[in-house]
PDB file of N, CA and C in Angstrom:
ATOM      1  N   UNK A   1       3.343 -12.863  -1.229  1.00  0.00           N
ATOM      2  CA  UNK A   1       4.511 -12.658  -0.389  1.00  0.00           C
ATOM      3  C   UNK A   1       4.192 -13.133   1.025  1.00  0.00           C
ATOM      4  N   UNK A   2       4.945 -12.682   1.767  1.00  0.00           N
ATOM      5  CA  UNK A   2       4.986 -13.706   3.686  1.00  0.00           C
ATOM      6  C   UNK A   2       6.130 -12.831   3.876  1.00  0.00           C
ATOM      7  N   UNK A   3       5.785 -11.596   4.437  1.00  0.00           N
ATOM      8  CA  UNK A   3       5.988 -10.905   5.189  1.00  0.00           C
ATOM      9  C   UNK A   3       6.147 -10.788   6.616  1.00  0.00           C
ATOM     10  N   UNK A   4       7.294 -10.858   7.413  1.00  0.00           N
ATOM     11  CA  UNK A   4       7.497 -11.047   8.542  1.00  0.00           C
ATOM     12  C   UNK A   4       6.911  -9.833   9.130  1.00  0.00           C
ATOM     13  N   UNK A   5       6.232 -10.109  10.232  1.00  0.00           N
ATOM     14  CA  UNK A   5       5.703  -9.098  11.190  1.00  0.00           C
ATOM     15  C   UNK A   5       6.161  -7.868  11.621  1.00  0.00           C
ATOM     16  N   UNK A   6       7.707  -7.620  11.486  1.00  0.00           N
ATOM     17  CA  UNK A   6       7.837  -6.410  11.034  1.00  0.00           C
ATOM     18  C   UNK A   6       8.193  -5.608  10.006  1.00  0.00           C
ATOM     19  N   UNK A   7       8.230  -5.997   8.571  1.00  0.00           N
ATOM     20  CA  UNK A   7       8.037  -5.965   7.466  1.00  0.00           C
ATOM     21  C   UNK A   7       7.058  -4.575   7.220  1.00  0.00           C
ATOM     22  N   UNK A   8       7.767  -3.665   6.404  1.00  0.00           N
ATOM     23  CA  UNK A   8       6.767  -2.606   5.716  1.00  0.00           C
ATOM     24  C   UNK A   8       6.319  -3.023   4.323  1.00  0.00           C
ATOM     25  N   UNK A   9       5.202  -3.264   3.687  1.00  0.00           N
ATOM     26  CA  UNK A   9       4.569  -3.316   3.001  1.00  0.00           C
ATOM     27  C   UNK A   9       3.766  -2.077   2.187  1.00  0.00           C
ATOM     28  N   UNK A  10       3.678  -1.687   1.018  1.00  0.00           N
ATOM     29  CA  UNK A  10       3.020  -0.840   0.545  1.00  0.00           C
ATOM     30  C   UNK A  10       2.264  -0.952  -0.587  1.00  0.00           C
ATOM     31  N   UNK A  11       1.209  -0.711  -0.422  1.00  0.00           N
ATOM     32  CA  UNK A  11      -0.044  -1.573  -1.266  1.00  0.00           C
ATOM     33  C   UNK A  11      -0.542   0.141  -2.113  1.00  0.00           C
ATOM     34  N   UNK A  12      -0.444  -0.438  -3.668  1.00  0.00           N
ATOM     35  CA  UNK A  12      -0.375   0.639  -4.760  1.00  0.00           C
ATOM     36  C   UNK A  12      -1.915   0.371  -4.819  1.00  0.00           C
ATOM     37  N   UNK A  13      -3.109   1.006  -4.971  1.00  0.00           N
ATOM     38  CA  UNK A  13      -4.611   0.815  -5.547  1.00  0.00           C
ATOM     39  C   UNK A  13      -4.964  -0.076  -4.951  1.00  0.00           C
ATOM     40  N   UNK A  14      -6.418   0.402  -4.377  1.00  0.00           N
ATOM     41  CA  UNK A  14      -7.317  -0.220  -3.627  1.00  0.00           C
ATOM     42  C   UNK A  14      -8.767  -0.330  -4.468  1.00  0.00           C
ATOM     43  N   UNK A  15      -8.544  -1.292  -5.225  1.00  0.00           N
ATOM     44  CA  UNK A  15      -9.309  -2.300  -5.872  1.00  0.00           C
ATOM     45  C   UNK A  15      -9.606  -3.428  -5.114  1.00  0.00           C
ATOM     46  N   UNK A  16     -10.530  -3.910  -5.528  1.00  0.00           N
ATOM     47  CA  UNK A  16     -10.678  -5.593  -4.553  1.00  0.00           C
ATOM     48  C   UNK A  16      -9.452  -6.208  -4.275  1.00  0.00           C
ATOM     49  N   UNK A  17      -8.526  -6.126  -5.570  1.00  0.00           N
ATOM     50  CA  UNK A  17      -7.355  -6.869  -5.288  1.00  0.00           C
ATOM     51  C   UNK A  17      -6.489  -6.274  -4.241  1.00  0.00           C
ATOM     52  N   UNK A  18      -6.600  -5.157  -4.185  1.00  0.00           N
ATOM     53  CA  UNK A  18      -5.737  -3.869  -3.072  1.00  0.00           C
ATOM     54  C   UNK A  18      -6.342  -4.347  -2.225  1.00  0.00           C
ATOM     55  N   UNK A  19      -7.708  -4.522  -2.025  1.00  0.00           N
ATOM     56  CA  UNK A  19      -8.067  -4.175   0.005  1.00  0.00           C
ATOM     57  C   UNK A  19      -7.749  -5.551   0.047  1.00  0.00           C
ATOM     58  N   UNK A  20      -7.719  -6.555  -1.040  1.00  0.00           N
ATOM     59  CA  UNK A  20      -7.809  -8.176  -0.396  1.00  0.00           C
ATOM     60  C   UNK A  20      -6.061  -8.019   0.174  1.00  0.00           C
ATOM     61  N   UNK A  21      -5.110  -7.364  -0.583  1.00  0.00           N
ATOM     62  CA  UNK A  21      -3.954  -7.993  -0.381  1.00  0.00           C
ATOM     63  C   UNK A  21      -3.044  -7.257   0.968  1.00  0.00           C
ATOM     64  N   UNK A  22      -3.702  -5.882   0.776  1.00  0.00           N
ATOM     65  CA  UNK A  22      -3.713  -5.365   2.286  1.00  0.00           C
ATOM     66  C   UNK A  22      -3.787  -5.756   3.689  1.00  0.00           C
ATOM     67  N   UNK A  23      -5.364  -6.196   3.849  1.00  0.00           N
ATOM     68  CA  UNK A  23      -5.684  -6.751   4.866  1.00  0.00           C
ATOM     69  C   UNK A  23      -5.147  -8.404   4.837  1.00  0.00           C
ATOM     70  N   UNK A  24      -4.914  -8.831   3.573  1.00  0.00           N
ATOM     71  CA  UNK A  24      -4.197 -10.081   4.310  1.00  0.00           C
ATOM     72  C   UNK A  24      -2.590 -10.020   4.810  1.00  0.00           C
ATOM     73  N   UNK A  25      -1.757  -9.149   4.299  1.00  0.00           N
ATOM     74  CA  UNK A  25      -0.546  -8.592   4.816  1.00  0.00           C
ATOM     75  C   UNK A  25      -0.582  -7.831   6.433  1.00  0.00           C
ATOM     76  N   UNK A  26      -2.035  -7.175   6.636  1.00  0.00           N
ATOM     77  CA  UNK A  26      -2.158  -7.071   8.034  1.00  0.00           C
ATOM     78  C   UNK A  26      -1.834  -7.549   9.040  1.00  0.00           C
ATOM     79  N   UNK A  27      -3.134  -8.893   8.362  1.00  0.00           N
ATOM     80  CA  UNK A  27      -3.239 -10.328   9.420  1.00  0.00           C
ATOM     81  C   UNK A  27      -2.026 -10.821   9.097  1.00  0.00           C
ATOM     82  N   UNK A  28      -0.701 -10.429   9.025  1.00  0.00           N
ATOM     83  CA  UNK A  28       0.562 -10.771   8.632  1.00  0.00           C
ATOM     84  C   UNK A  28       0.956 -10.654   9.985  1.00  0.00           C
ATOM     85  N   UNK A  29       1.041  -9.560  10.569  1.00  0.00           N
ATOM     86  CA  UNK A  29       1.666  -8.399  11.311  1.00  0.00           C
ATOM     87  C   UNK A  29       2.135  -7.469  10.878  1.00  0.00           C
ATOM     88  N   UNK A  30       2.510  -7.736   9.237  1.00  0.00           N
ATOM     89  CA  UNK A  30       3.538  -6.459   8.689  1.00  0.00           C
ATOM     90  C   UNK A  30       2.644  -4.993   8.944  1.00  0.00           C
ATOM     91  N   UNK A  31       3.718  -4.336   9.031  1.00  0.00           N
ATOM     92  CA  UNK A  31       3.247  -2.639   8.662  1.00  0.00           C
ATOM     93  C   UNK A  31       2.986  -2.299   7.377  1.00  0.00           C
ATOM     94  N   UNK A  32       1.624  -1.868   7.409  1.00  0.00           N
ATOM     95  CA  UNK A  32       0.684  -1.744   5.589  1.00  0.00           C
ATOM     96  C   UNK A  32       0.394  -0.192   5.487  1.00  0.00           C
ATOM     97  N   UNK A  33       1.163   0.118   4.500  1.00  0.00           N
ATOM     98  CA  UNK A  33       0.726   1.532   3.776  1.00  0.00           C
ATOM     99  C   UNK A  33      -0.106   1.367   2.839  1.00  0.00           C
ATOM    100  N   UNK A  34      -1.130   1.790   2.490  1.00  0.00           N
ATOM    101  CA  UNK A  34      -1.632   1.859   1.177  1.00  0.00           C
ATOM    102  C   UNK A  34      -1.794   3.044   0.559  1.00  0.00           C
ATOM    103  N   UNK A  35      -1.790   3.386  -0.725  1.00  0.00           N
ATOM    104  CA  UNK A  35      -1.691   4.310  -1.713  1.00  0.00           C
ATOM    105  C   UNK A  35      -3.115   4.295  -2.808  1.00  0.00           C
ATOM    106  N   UNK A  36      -3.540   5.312  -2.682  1.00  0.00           N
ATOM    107  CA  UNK A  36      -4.690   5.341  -3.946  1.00  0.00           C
ATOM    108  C   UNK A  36      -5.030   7.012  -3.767  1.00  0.00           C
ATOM    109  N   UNK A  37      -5.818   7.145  -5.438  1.00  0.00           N
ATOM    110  CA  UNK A  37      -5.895   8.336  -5.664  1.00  0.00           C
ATOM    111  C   UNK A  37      -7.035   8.802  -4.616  1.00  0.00           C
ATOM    112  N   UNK A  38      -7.879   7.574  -4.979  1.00  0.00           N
ATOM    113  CA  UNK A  38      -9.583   7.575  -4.542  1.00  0.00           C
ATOM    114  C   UNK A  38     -10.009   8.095  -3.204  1.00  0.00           C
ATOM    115  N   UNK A  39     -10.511   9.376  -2.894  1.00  0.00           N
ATOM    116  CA  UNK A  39     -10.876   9.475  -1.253  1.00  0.00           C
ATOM    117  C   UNK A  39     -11.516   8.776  -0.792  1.00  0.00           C
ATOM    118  N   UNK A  40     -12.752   7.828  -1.600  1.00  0.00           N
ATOM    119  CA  UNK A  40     -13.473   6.970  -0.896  1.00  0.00           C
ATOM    120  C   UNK A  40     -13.135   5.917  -0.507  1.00  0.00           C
ATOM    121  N   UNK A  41     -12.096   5.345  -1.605  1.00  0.00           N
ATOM    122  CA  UNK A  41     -11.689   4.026  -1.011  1.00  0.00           C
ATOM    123  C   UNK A  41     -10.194   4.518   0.029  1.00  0.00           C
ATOM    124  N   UNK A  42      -9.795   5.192   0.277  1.00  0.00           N
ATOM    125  CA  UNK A  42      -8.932   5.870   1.217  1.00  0.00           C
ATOM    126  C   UNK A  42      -9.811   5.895   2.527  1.00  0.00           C
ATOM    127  N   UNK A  43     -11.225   6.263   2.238  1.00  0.00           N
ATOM    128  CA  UNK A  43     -11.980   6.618   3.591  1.00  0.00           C
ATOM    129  C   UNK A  43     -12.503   5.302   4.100  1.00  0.00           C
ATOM    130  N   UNK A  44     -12.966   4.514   3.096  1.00  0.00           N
ATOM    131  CA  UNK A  44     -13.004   3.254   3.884  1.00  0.00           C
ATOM    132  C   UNK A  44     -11.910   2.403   4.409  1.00  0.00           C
ATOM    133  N   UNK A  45     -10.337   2.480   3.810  1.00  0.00           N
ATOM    134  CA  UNK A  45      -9.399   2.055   4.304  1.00  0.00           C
ATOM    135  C   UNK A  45      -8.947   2.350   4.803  1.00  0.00           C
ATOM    136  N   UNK A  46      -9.265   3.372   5.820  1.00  0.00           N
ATOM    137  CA  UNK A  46      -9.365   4.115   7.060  1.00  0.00           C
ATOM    138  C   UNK A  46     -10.301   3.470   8.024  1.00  0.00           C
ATOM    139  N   UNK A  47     -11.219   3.101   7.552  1.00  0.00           N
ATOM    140  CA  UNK A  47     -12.262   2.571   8.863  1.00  0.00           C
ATOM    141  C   UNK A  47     -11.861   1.179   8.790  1.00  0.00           C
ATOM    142  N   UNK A  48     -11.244   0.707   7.642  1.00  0.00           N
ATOM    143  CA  UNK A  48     -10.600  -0.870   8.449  1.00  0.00           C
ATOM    144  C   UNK A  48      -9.514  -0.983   8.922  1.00  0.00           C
ATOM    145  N   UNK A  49      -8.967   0.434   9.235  1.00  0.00           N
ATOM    146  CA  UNK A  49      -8.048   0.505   9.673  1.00  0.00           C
ATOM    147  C   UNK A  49      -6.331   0.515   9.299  1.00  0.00           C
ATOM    148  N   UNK A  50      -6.810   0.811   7.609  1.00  0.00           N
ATOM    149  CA  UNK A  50      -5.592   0.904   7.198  1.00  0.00           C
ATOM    150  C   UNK A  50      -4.892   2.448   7.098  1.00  0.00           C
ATOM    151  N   UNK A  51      -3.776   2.039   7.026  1.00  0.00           N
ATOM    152  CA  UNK A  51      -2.933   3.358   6.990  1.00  0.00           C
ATOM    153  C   UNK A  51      -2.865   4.020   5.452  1.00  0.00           C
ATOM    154  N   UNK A  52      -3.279   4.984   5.165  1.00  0.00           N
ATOM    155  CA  UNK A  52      -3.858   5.358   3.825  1.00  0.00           C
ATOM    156  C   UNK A  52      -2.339   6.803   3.279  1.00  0.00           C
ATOM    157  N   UNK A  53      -2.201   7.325   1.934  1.00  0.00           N
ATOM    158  CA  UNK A  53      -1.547   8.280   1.397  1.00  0.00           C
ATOM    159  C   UNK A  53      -2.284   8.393  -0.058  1.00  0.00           C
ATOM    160  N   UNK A  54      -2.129   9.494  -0.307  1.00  0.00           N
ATOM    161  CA  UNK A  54      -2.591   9.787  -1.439  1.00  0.00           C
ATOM    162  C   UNK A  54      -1.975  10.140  -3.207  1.00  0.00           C
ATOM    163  N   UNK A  55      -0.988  10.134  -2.930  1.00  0.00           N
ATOM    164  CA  UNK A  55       0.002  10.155  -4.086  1.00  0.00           C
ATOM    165  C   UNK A  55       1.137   9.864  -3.290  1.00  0.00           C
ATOM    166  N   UNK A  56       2.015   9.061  -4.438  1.00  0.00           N
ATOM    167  CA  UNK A  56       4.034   8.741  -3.864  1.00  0.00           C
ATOM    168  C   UNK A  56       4.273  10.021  -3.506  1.00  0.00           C
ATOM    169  N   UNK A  57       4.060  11.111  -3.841  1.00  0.00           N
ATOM    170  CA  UNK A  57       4.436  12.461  -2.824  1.00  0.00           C
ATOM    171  C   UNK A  57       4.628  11.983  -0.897  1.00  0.00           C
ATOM    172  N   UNK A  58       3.347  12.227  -1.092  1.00  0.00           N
ATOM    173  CA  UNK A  58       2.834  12.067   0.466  1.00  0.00           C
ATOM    174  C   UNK A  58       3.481  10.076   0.975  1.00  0.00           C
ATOM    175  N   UNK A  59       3.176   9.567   0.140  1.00  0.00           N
ATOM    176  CA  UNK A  59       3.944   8.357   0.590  1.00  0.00           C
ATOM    177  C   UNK A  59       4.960   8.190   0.787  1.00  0.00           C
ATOM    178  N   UNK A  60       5.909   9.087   0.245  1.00  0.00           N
ATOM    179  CA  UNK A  60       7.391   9.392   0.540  1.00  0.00           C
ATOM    180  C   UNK A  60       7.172   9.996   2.052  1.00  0.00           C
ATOM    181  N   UNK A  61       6.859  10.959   2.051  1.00  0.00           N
ATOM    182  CA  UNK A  61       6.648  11.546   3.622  1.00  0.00           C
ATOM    183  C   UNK A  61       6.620  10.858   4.706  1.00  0.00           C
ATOM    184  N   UNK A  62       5.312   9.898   4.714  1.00  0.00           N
ATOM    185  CA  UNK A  62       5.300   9.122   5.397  1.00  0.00           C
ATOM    186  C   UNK A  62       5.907   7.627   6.054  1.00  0.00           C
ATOM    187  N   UNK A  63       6.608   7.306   4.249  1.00  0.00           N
ATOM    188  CA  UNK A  63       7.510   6.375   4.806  1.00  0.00           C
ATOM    189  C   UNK A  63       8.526   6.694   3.906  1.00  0.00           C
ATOM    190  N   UNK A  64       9.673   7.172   4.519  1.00  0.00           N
ATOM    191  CA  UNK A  64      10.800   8.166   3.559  1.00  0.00           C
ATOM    192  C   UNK A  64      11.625   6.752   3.791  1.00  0.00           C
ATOM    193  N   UNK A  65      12.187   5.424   4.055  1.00  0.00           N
ATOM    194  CA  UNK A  65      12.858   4.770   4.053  1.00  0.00           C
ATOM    195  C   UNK A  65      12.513   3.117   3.126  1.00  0.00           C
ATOM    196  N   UNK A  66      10.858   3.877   2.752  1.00  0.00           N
ATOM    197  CA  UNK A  66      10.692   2.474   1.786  1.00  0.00           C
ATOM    198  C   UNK A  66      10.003   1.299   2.025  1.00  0.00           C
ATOM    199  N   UNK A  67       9.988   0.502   1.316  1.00  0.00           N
ATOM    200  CA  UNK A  67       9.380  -0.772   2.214  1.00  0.00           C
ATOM    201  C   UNK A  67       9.900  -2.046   1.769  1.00  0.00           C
ATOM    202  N   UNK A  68       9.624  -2.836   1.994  1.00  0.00           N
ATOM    203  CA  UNK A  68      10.464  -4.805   2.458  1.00  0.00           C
ATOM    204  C   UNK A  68       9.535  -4.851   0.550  1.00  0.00           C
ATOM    205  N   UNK A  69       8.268  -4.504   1.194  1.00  0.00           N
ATOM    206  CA  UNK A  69       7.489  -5.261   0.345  1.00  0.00           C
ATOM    207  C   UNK A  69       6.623  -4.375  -0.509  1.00  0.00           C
ATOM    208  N   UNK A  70       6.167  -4.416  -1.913  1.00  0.00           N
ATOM    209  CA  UNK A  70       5.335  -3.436  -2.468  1.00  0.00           C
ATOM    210  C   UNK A  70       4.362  -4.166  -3.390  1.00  0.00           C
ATOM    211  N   UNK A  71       3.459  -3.649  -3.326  1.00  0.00           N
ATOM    212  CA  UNK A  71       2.394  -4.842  -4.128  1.00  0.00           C
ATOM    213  C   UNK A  71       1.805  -3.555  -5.040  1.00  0.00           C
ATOM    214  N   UNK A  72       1.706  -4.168  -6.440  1.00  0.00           N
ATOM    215  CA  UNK A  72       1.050  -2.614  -7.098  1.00  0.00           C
ATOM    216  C   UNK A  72      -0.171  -3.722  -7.688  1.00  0.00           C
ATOM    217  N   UNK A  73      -1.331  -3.061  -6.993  1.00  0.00           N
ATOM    218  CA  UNK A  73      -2.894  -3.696  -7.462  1.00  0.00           C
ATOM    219  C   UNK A  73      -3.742  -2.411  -8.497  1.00  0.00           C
ATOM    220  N   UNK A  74      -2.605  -1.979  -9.609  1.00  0.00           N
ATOM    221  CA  UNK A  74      -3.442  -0.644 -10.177  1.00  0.00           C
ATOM    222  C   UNK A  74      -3.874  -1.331 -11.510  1.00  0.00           C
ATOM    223  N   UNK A  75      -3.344  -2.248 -12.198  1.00  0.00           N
ATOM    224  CA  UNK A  75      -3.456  -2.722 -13.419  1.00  0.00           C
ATOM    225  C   UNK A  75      -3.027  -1.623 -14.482  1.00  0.00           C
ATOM    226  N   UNK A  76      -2.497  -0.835 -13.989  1.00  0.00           N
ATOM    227  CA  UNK A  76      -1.461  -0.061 -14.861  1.00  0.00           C
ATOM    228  C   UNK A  76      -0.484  -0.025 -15.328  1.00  0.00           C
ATOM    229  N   UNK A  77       0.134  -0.217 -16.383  1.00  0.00           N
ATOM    230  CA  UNK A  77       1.362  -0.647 -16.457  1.00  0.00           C
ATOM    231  C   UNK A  77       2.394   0.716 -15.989  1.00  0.00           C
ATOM    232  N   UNK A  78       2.099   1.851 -15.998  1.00  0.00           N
ATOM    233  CA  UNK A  78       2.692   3.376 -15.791  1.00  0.00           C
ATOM    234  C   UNK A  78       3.096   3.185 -14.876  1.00  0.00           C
ATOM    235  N   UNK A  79       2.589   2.394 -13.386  1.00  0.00           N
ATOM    236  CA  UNK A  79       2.413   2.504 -12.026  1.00  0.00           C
ATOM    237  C   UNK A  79       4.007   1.928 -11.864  1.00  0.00           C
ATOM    238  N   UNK A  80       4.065   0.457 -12.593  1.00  0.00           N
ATOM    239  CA  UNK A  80       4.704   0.043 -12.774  1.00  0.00           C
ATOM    240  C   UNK A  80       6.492   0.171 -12.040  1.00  0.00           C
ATOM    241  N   UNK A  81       6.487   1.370 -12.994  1.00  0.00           N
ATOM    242  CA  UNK A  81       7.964   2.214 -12.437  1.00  0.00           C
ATOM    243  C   UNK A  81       8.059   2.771 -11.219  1.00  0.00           C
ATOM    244  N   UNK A  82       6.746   3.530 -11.087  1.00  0.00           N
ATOM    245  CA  UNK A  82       7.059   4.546 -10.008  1.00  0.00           C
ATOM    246  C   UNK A  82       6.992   3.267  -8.690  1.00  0.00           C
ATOM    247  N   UNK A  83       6.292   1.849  -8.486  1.00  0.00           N
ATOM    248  CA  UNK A  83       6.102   1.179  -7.315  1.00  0.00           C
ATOM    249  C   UNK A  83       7.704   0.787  -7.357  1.00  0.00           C
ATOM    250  N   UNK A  84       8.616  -0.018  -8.351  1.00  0.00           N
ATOM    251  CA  UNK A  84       9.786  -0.264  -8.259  1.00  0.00           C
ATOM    252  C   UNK A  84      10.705   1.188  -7.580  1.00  0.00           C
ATOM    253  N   UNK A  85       9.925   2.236  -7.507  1.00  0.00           N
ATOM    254  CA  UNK A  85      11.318   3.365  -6.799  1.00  0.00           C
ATOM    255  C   UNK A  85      10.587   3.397  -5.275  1.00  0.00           C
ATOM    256  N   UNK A  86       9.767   2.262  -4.272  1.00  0.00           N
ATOM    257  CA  UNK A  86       8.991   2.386  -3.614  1.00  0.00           C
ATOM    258  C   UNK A  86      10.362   1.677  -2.540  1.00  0.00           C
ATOM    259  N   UNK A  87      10.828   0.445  -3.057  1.00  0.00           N
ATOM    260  CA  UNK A  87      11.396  -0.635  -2.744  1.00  0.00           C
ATOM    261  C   UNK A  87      12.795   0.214  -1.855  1.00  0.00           C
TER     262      UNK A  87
END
């Protein structure tokens, strides 16, 4: 995707493919949520500075209006649904 700089983005699992597609949506300008169960990879996507949630619970909270853009890097197909009610 090419996400305009003010563009919300929300990145499902932080797998290689998650932190790669994150931080390149960063260097976008867009605004990057990311989502994962994992505290560790939450804690490091915290020290690069990403904006982290821990279940669509809390991701609702934080961004209750949604986003432009949603990238699901879980290789789940389950995830599937719940990233399409992200949009």
């Amino acid at each position: 995707s090419r996400p305009a700089p003010h563009e919300k983005v929300t990145v499902i699992g932080l797998g290689p493919i998650g932190f790669l597609s994150a931080l390149l949506h960063r260097l976008s300008g867009a605004d990057v949520l990311s989502l994962d169960i994992s505290p560790a990879r939450r804690a490091l996507a915290a020290k690069l500075g990403l904006a982290t949630a821990d279940s669509p619970e809390s991701l609702h909270s934080v961004r209750p209006e949604g986003a432009e853009i949603v990238v699901d890097a879980t290789g789940a197909p389950a995830v599937l649904c719940e990233a399409a009610g992200l949009v």
